[in-house]
N, C-alpha and C. Protein backbone atom coordinates (compact mmCIF):
# COMPACT_ATOMS: atom_id res chain seq x y z
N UNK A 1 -2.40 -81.12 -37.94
CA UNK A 1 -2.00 -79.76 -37.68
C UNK A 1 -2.64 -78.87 -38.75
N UNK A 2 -3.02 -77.69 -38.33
CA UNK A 2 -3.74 -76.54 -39.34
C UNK A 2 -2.63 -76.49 -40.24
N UNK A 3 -2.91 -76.14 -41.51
CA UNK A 3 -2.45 -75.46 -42.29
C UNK A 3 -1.64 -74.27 -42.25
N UNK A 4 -2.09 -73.51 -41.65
CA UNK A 4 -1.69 -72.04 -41.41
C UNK A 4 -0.24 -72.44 -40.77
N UNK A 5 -0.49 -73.48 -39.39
CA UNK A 5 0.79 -73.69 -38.58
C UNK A 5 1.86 -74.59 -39.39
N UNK A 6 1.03 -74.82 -40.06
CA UNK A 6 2.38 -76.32 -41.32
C UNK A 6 3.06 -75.47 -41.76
N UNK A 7 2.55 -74.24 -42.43
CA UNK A 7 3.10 -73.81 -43.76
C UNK A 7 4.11 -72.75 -42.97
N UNK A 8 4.01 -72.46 -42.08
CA UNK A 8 4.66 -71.11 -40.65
C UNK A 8 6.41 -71.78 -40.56
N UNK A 9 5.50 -73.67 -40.11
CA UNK A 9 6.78 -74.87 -39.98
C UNK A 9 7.55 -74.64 -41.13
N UNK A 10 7.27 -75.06 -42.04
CA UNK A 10 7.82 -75.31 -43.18
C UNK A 10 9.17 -74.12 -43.85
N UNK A 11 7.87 -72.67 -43.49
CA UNK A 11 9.33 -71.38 -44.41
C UNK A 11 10.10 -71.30 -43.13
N UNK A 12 9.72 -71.86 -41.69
CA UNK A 12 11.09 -71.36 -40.86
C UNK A 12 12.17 -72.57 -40.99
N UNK A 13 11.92 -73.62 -41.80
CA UNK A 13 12.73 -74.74 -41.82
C UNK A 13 13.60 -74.17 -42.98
N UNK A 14 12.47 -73.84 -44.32
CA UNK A 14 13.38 -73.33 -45.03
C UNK A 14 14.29 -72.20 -45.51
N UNK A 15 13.78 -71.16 -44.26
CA UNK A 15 15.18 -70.10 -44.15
C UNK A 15 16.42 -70.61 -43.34
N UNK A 16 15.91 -71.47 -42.34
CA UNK A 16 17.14 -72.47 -41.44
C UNK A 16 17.87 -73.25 -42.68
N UNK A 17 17.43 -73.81 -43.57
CA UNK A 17 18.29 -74.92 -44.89
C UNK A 17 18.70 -73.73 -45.31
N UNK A 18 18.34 -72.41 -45.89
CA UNK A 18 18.61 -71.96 -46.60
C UNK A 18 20.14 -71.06 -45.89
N UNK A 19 20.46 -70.72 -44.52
CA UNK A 19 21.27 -70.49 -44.18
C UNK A 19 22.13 -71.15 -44.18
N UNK A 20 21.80 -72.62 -43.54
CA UNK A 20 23.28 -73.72 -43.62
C UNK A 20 23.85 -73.60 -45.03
N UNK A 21 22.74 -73.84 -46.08
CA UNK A 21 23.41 -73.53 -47.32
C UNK A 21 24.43 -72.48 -47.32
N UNK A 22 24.48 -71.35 -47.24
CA UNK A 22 25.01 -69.93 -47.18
C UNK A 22 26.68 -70.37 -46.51
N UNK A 23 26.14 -70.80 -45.11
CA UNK A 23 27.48 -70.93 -44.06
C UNK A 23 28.52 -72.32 -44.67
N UNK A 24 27.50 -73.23 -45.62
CA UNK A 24 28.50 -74.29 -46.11
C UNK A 24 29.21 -74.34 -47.02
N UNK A 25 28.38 -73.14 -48.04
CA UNK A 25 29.50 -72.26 -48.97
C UNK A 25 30.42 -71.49 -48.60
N UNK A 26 30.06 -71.04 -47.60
CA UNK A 26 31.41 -69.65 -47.32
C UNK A 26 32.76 -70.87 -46.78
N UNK A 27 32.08 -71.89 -45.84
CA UNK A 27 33.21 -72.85 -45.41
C UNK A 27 33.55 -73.33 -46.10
N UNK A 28 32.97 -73.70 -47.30
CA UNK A 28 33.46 -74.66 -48.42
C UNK A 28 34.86 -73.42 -49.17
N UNK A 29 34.21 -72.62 -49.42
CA UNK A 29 34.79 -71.58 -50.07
C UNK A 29 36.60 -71.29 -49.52
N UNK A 30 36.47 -71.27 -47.98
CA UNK A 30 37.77 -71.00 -47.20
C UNK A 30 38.44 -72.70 -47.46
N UNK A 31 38.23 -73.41 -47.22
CA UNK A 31 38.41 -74.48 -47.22
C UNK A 31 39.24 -74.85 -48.88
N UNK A 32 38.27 -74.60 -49.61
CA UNK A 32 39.28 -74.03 -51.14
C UNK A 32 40.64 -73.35 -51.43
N UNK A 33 40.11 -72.62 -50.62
CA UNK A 33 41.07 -71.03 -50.56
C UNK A 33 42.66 -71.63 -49.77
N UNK A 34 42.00 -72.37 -49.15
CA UNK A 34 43.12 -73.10 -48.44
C UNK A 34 44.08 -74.19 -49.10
N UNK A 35 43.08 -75.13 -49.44
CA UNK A 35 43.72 -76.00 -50.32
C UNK A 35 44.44 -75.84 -51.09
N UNK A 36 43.89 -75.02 -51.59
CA UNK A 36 44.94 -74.54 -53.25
C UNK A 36 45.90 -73.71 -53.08
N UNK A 37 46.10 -73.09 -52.10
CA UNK A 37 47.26 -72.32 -51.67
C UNK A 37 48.43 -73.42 -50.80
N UNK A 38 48.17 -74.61 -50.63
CA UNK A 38 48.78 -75.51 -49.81
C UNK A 38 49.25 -77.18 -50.58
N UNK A 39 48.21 -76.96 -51.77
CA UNK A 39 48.13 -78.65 -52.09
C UNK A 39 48.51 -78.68 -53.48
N UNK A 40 49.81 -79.03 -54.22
CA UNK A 40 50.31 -79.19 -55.41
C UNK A 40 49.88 -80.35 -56.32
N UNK A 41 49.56 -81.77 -55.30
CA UNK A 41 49.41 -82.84 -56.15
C UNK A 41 48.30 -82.89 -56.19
N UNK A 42 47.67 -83.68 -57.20
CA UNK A 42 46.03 -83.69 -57.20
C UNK A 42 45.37 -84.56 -56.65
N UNK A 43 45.80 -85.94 -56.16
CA UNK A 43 45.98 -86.55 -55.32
C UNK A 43 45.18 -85.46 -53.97
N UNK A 44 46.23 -85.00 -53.42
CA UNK A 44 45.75 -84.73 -52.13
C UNK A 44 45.09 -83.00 -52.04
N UNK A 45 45.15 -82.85 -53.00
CA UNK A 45 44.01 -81.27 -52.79
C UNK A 45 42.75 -81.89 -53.39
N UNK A 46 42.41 -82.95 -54.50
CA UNK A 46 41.19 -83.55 -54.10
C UNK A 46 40.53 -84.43 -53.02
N UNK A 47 41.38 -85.17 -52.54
CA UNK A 47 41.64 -85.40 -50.67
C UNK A 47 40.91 -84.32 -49.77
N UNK A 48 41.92 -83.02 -49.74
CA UNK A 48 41.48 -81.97 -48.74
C UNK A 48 40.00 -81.36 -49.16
N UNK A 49 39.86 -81.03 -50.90
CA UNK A 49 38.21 -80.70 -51.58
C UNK A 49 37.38 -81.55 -50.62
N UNK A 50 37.16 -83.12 -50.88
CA UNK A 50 36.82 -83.78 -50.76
C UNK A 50 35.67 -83.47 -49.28
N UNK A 51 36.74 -83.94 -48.31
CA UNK A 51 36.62 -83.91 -46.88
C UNK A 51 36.38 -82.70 -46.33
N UNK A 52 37.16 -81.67 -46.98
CA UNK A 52 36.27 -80.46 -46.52
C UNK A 52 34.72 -79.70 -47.01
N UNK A 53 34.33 -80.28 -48.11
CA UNK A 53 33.38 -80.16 -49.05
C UNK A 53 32.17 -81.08 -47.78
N UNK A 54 32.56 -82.35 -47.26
CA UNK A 54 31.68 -83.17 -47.22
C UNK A 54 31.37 -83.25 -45.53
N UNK A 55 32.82 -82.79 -44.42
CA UNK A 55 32.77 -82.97 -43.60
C UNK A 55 32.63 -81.51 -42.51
N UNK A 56 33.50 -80.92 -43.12
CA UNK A 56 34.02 -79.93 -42.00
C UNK A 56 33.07 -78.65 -41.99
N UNK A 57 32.01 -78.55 -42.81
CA UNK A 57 30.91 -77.50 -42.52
C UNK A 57 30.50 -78.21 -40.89
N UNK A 58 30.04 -79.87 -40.76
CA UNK A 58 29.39 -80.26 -39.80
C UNK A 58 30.01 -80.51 -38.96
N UNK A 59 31.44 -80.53 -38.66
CA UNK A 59 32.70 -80.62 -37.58
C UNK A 59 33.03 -79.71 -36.80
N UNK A 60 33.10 -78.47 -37.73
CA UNK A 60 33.91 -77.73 -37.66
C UNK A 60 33.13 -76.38 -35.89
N UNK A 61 31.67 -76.35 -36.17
CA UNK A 61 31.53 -75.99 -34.71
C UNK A 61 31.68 -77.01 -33.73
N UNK A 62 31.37 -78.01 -33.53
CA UNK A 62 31.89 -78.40 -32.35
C UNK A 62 33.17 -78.46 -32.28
N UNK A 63 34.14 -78.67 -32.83
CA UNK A 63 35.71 -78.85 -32.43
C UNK A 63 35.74 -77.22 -32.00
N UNK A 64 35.10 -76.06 -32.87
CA UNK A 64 35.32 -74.80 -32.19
C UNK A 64 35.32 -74.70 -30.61
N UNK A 65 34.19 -74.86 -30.76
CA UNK A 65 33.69 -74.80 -28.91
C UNK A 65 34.39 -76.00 -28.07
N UNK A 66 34.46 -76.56 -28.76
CA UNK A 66 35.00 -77.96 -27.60
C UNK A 66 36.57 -77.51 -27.40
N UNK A 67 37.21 -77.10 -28.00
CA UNK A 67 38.84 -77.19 -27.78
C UNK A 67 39.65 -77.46 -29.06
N UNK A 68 39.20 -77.36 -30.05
CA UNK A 68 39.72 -77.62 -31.06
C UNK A 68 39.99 -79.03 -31.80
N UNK A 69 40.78 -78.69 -32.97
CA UNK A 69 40.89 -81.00 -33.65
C UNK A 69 41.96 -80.89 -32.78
N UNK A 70 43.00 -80.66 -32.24
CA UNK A 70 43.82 -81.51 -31.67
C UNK A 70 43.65 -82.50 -30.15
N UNK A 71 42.35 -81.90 -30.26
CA UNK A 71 42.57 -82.84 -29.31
C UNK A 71 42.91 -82.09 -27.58
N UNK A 72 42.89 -80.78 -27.53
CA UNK A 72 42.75 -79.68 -26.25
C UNK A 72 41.78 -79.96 -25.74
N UNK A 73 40.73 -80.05 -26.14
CA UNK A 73 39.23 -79.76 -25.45
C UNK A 73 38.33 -81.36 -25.20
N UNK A 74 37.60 -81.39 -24.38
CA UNK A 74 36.83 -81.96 -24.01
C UNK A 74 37.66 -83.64 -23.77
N UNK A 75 37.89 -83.03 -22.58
CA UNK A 75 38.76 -84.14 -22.06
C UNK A 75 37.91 -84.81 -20.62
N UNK A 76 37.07 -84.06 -20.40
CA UNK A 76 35.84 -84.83 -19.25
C UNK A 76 34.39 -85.10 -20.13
N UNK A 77 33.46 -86.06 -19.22
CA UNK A 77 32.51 -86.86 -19.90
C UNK A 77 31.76 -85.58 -20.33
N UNK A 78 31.50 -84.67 -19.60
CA UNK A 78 30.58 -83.50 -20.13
C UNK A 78 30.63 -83.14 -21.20
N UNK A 79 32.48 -82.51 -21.08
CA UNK A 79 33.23 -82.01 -22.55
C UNK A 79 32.77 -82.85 -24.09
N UNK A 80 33.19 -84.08 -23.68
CA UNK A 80 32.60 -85.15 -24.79
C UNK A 80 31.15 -85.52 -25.08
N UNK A 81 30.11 -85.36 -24.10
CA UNK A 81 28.87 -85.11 -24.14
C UNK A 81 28.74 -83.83 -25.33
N UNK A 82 28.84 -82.28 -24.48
CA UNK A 82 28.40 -81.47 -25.24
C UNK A 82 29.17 -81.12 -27.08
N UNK A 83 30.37 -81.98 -27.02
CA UNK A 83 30.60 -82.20 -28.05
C UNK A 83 30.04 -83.20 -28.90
N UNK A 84 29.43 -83.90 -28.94
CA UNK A 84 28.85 -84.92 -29.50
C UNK A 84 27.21 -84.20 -29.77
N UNK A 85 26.89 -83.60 -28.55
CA UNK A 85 25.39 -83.01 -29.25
C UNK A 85 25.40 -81.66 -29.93
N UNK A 86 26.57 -81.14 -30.04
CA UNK A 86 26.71 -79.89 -30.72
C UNK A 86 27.12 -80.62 -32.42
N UNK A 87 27.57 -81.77 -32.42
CA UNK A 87 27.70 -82.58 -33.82
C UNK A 87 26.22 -82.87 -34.34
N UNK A 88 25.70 -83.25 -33.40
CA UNK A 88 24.25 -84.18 -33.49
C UNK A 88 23.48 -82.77 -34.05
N UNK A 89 23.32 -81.58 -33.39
CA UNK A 89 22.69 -80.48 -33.81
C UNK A 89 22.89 -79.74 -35.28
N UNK A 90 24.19 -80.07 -35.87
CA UNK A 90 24.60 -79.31 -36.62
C UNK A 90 24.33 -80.28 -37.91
N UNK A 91 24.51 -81.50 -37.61
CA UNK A 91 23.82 -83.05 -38.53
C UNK A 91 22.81 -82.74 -38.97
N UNK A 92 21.65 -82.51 -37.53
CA UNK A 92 20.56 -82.31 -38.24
C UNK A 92 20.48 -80.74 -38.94
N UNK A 93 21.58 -79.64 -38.85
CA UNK A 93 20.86 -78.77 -39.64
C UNK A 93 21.45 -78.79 -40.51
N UNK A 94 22.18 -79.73 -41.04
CA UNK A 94 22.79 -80.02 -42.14
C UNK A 94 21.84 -80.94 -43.32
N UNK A 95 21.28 -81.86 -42.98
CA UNK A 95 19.98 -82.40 -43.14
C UNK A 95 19.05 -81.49 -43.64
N UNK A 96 18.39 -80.60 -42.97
CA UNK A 96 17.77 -79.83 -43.35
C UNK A 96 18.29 -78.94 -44.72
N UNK A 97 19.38 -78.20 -44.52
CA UNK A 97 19.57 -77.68 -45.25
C UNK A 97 20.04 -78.49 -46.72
N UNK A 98 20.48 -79.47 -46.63
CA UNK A 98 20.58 -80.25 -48.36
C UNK A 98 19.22 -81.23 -48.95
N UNK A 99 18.54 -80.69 -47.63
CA UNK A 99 16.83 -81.43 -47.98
C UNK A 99 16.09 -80.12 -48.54
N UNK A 100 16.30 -78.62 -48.30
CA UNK A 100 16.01 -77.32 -49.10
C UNK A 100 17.02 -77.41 -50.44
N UNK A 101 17.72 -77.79 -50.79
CA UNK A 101 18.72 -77.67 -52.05
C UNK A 101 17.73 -78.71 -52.78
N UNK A 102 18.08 -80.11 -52.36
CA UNK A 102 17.31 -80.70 -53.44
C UNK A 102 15.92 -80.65 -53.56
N UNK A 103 14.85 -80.07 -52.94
CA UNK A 103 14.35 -79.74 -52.81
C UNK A 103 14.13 -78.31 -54.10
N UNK A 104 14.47 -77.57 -54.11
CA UNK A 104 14.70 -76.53 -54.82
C UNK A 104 14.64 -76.81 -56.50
N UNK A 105 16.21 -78.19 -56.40
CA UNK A 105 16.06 -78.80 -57.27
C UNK A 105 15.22 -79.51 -57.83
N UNK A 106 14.55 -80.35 -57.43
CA UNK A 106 13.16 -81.31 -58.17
C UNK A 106 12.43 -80.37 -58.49
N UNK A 107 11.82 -78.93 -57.79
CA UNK A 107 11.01 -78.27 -58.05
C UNK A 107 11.75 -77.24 -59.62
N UNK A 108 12.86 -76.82 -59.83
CA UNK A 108 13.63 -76.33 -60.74
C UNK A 108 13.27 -77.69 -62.47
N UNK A 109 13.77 -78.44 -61.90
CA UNK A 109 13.73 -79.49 -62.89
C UNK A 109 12.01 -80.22 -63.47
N UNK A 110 11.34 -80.04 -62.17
CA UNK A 110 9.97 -80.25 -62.90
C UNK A 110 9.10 -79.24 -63.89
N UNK A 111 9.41 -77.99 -63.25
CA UNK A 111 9.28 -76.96 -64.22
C UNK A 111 10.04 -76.67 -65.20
N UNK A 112 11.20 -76.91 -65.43
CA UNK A 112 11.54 -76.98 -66.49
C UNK A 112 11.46 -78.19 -67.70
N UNK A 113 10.81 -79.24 -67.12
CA UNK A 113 10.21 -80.55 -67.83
C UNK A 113 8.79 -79.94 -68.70
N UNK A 114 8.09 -79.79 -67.59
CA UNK A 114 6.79 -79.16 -68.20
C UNK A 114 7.03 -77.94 -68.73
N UNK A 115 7.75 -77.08 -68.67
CA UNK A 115 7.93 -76.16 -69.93
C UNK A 115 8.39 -76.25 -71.55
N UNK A 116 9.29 -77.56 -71.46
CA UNK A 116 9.52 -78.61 -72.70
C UNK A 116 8.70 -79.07 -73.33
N UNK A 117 7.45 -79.70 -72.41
CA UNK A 117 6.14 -80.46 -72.81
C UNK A 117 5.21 -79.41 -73.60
């Protein structure tokens, strides 16, 4: 592939990482906001950190659209289909986006190696 079209690939991947980033902070952020207004022992508000830190940025649209966590929604094969590829979609832009973070990082940390040197 040309050059021109790699490099086109590449910054629209990394304004796509760079948003999930954005949307996994703000969720991370509510998700906090929550915890700590709800969770006394440390035990289980590092529990709720935890799982919401790690899971529920990439959960949390499909259970939207599908019917929610309890368990309302997607009660036919479709329902459970388009829930499963709205997971699968959000995986991979989840992927993406902590492949722009560290990413960011190696490039942060090599320059700051060779500025030591």
């Amino acid at each position: 592939m040309p050059t021109i079209f790699r490099c086109a690939w590449v910054l629209r991947f990394q304004k796509l990482g760079w948003v999930y980033v954005w949307y996994h902070l703000a969720l991370f952020a509510i998700g906090l906001y929550d915890a700590v207004s709800k969770y006394w022992q440390i035990g289980d508000f590092l529990g709720e950190v935890g799982v919401g830190f790690i899971l529920y940025p990439v959960l949390v649209p499909a259970l939207t659209l599908c019917g929610g966590v309890h368990g309302q929604g997607a009660d036919s094969t479709i329902g459970c289909i388009i829930q499963l590829l709205i997971v699968g979609l959000v995986a991979s832009w989840a992927i993406i986006g902590w492949r722009v973070v560290l990413s960011k990082g190696w490039k942060w940390a090599r320059r700051n190696r060779a500025l030591k040197a």
